[in-house]
Every structure is written in structure tokens, then in C-alpha cells.
Protein backbone atom coordinates (compact mmCIF):
# COMPACT_ATOMS: atom_id res chain seq x y z
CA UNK A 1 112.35 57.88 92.39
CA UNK A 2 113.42 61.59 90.86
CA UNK A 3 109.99 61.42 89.48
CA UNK A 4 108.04 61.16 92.73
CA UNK A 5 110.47 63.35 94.38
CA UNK A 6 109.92 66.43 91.96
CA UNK A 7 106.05 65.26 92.69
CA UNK A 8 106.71 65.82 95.88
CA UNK A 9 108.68 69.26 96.02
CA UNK A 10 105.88 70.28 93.31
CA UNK A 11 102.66 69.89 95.71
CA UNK A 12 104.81 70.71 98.97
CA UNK A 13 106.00 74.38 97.33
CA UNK A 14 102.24 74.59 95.86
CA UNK A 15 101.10 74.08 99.67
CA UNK A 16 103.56 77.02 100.96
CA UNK A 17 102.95 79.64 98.35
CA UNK A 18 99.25 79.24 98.44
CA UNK A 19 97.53 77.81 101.16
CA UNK A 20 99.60 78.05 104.15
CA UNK A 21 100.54 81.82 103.11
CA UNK A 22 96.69 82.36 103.30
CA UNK A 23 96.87 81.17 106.58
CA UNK A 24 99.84 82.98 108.22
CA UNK A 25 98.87 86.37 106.36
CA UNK A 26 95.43 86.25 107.32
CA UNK A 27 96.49 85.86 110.59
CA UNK A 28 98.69 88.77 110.11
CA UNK A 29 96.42 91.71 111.44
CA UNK A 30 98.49 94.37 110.87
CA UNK A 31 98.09 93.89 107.17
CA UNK A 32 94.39 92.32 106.60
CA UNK A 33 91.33 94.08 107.87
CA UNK A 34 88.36 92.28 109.06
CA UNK A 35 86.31 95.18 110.90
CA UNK A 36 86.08 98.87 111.18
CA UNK A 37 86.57 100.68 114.05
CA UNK A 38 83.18 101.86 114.70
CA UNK A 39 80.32 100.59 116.93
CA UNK A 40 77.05 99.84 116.21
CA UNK A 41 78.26 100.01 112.35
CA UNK A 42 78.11 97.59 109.18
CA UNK A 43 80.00 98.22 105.79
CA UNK A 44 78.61 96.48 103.61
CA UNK A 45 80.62 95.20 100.90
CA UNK A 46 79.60 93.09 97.19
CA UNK A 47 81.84 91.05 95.34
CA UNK A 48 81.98 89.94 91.76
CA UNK A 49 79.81 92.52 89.92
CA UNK A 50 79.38 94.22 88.45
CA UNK A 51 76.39 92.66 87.12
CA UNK A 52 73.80 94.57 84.65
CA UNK A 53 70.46 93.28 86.27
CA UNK A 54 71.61 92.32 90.15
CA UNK A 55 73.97 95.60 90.30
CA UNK A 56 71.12 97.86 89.35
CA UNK A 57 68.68 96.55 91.63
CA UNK A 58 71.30 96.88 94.64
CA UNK A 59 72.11 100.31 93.41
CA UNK A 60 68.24 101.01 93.79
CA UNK A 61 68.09 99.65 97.20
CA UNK A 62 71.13 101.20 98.33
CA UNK A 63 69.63 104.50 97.01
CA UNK A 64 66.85 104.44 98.37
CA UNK A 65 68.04 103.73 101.95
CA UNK A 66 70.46 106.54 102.09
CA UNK A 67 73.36 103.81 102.40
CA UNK A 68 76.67 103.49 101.07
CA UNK A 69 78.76 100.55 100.46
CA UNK A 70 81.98 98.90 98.65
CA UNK A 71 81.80 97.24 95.79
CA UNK A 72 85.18 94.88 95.26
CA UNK A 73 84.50 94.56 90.93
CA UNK A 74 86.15 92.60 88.67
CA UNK A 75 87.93 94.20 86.46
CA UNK A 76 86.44 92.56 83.00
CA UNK A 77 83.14 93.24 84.30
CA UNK A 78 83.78 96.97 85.04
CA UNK A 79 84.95 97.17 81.56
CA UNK A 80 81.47 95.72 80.18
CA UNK A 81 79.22 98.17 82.90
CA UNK A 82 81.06 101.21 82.54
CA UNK A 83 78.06 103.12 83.51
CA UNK A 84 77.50 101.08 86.65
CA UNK A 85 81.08 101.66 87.88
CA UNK A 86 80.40 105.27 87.41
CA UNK A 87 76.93 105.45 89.17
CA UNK A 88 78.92 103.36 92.41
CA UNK A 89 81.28 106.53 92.53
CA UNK A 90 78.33 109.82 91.69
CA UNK A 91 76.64 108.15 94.45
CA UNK A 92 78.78 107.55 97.13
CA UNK A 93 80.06 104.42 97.26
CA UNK A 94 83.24 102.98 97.20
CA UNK A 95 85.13 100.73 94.99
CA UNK A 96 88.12 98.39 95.12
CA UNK A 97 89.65 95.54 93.26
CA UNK A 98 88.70 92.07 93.09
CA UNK A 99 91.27 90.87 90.29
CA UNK A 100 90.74 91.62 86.24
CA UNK A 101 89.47 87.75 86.09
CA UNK A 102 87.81 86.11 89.24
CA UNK A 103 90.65 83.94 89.41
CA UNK A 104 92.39 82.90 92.38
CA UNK A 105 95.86 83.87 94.21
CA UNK A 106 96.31 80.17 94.55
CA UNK A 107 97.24 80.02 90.48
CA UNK A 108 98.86 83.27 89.96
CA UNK A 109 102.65 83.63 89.78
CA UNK A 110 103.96 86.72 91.50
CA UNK A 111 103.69 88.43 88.26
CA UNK A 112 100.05 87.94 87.37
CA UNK A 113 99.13 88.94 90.32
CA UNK A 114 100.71 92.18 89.91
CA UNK A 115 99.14 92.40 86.39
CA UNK A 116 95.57 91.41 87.73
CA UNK A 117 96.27 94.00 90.17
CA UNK A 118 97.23 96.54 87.92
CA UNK A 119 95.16 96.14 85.17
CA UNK A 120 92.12 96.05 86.77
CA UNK A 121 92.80 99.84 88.90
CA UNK A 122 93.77 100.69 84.86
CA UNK A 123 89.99 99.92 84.09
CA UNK A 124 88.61 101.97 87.03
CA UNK A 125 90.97 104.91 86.41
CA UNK A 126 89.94 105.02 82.59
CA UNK A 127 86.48 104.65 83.99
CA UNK A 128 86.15 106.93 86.70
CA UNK A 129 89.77 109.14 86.04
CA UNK A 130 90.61 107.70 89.81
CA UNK A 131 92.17 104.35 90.96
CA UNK A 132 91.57 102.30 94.61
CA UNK A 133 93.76 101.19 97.33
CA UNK A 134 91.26 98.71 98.49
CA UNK A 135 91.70 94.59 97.45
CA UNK A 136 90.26 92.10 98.01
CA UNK A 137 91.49 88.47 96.68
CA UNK A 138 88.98 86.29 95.01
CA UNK A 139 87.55 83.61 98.31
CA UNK A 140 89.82 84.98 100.54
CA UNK A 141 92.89 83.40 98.79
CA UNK A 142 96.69 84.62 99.05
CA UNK A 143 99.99 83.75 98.02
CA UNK A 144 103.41 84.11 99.17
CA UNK A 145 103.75 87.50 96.98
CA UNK A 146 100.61 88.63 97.87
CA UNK A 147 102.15 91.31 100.75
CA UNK A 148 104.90 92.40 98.28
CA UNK A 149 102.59 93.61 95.41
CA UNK A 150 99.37 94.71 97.24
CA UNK A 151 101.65 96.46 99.94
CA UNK A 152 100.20 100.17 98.46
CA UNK A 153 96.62 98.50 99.16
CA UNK A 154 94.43 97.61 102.02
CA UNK A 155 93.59 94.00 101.96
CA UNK A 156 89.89 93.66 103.02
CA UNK A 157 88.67 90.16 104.09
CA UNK A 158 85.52 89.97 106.37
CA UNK A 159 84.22 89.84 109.74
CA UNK A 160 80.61 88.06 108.06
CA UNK A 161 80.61 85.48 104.98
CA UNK A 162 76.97 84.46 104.11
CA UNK A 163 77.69 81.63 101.57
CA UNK A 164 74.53 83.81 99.73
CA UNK A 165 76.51 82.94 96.26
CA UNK A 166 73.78 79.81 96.49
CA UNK A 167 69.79 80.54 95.93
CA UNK A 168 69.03 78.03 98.84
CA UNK A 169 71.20 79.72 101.52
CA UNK A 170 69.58 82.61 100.58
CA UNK A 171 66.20 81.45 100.71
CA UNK A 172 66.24 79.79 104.19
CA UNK A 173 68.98 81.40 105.78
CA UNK A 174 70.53 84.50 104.80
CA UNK A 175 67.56 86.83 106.34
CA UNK A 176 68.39 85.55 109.90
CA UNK A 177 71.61 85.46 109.52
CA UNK A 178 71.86 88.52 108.27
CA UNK A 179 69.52 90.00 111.68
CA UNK A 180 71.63 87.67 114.02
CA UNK A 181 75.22 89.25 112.94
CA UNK A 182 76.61 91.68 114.92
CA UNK A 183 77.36 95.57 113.88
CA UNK A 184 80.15 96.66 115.57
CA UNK A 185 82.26 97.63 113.04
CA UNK A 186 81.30 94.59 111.12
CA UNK A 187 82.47 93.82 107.16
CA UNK A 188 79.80 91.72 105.63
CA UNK A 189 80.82 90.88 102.03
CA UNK A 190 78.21 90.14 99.86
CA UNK A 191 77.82 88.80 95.93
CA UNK A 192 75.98 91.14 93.03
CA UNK A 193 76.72 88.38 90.39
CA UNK A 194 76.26 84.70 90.27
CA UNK A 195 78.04 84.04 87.21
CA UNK A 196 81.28 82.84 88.83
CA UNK A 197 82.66 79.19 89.73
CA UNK A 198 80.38 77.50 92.42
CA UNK A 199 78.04 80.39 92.32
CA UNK A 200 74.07 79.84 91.02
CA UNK A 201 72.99 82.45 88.38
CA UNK A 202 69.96 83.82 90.06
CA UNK A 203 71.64 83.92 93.77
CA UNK A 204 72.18 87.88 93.66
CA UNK A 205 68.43 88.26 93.07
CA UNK A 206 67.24 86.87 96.35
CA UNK A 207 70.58 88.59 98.15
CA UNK A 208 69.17 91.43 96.71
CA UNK A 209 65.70 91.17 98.26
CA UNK A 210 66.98 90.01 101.41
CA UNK A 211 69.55 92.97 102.33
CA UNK A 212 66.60 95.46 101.90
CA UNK A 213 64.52 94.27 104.23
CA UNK A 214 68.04 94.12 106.33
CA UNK A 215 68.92 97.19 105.70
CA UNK A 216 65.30 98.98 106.46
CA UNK A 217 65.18 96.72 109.84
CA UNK A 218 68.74 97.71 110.95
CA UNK A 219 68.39 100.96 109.95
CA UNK A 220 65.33 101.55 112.86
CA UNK A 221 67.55 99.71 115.32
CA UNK A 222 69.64 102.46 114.95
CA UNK A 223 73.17 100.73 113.13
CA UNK A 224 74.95 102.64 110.64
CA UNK A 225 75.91 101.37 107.37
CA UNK A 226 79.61 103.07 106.13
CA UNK A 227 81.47 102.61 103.26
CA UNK A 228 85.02 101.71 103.50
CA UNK A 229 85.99 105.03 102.25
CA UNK A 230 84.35 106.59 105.09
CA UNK A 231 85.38 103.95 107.09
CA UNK A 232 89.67 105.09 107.04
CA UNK A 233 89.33 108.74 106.20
């Protein structure tokens, strides 16, 4: 019976600090963003990256459209594309924290959170001689320390999720449903590399193609792309 009891207290305080504080601080909106207070304006934001192929391409696009963005990196893969990390800040674009591994809040104690935290603005500061105040959790996930360590950040979530992490959503879907969202003050958050858990290899390629033609078709209808830099100066 002291078995299945310690069972019990083991999943129920799993439950608490993990998925039902995801829910209660998400719904918290003092603390998490989800739009910027602009109209007829998208800040665009990628996850993940960055990535040595699907990065570059973006960075082309992005370029070449005169927009800027946020890229949320993880912190081992800034330390691989050191020249990528520094191209995202010469040209604009802002950068925040997406965890040193792309591991979840779910199975951090307090304590690696703090260190993924930490460690990974330690990479962008040796990188780019400046940290970030801008996080973002890996999926969206929380825990119940998750306020008490990122309280000198701003906790980005999203207005838009795409599920463009898979080649088939972004084949037959992401396009429109990119066109259909709305811009006012909208955060779309977006994925420049496919080599994390659930995620198909080759998905950031077709993202890729897809938010130029967005971008060039938005940008006649007028919407502004900001980053989030721009976005809370």
C-alpha cells in the first residue's frame, strides 16, 4: 500500500509542477506575452536553430525583404553557428533563449532550469558580448519555478503555432494558414531546424519557402513585420 501511495504522490506532484503550472501561468497575462501591441503587425519569431543550411536560407529571405525577426536559439546550437548568431544581431534581428538543450520545463528541477537559463545567455554574451531578456520554453512548457528564475525575462509564447515542424503541414497547409492569420500584433513562432524530437529533418526547408512568398504577399497588403526588440522599446 506505501508503494502505490508514493506512486501516487509521485505522478500527482509531477502533474502540479509541470502541467497544471503551464496552465495557470499561461493564463497569467501579466507575465506571458502572446501579442504585441501594434496593429496591422506580425513578429515573426523561429525556434530551435540555429541551423547551418535552414538558418542561412531564412537569413537570405529575411534580408532580402527588409524584415526583422526573433530568433529563440538553443544554446548548443549557437555554440556550433557562432557566425549565424552574429549575422542575427549585424542585421537586425533579435535573439532570445530557448534553453542550452531543447529539453523541456516538464523534466527540469528548479535548478536546471536556472542553469539552462543561464548558460545558454553565457553562449550569446561570449558570442555577441550582449545577453537577452527574451525566453521562450521549449513547446510552450513551464514549471512551478519557472516565474521565480525567468522573472528578469520576458516569457514569449504565441498568438500563431503552425505545427510547420512536419514537411506535410507545410506542404498542404502552412501557405494558407499562414495568409488566413491575422496581423494585429500577432507572434507567429516558427522552426529553422528539424532536428529536434517529433520534428522531420527537411521541415525548415519548405517553412522556409513558404514564409517568403508570405512575407512578399503581406508585405503589399501593407502589414509590418517587427522584431521583438522593436516590439518593447
Amino acid at each position: 500500500m506505501s508503494g502505490l501511495f508514493i506512486l501516487i504522490f509521485i505522478i500527482v506532484t509531477f502533474f502540479i509542477y509541470s502541467i497544471i503550472s503551464t496552465i495557470v501561468i499561461r493564463k497569467m497575462d501579466i507575465k506571458i506575452i502572446r501579442r504585441v501591441p501594434q496593429e496591422r503587425t506580425i513578429a515573426l519569431t523561429f525556434d530551435d536553430g540555429p541551423h547551418p543550411l535552414h538558418t542561412s536560407a531564412l537569413l537570405e529571405i529575411l534580408k532580402r525583404h527588409g524584415v526583422k525577426a526573433t530568433f529563440f536559439v538553443v544554446g548548443e546550437n549557437a555554440e556550433q553557428n557562432p557566425g549565424l548568431i552574429k549575422r542575427m544581431v549585424d542585421e537586425g534581428h533579435s535573439l532570445g533563449l530557448h534553453h542550452y538543450r531543447h529539453i523541456s520545463s516538464w523534466f527540469l528541477t528548479p535548478w536546471g532550469l536556472k542553469k539552462q537559463l543561464e548558460r545558454t545567455n553565457e553562449v550569446l554574451k561570449r558570442i555577441t558580448g550582449e545577453g537577452t531578456y527574451l525566453y521562450r520554453p521549449p513547446w510552450g512548457h513551464l514549471n512551478f519555478s519557472s516565474l521565480m528564475f525567468a522573472n528578469r525575462y520576458r516569457i514569449i509564447i504565441w498568438s500563431h503555432i503552425f505545427k510547420d515542424w512536419k514537411v506535410k503541414e507545410c506542404k498542404e497547409h502552412l501557405s494558407r494558414r499562414l495568409n488566413h492569420s491575422d496581423s494585429e500584433g500577432a507572434v507567429f513562432v516558427l522552426h529553422d531546424n528539424g532536428a529536434t524530437l517529433g520534428a522531420d529533418e527537411d521541415a525548415p526547408k519548405y517553412m522556409v519557402e513558404c514564409v517568403d512568398a508570405f512575407i512578399k504577399d503581406a508585405l503589399e497588403r501593407d502589414i509590418r513585420f517587427i522584431s521583438l526588440d522593436e516590439a518593447f522599446q
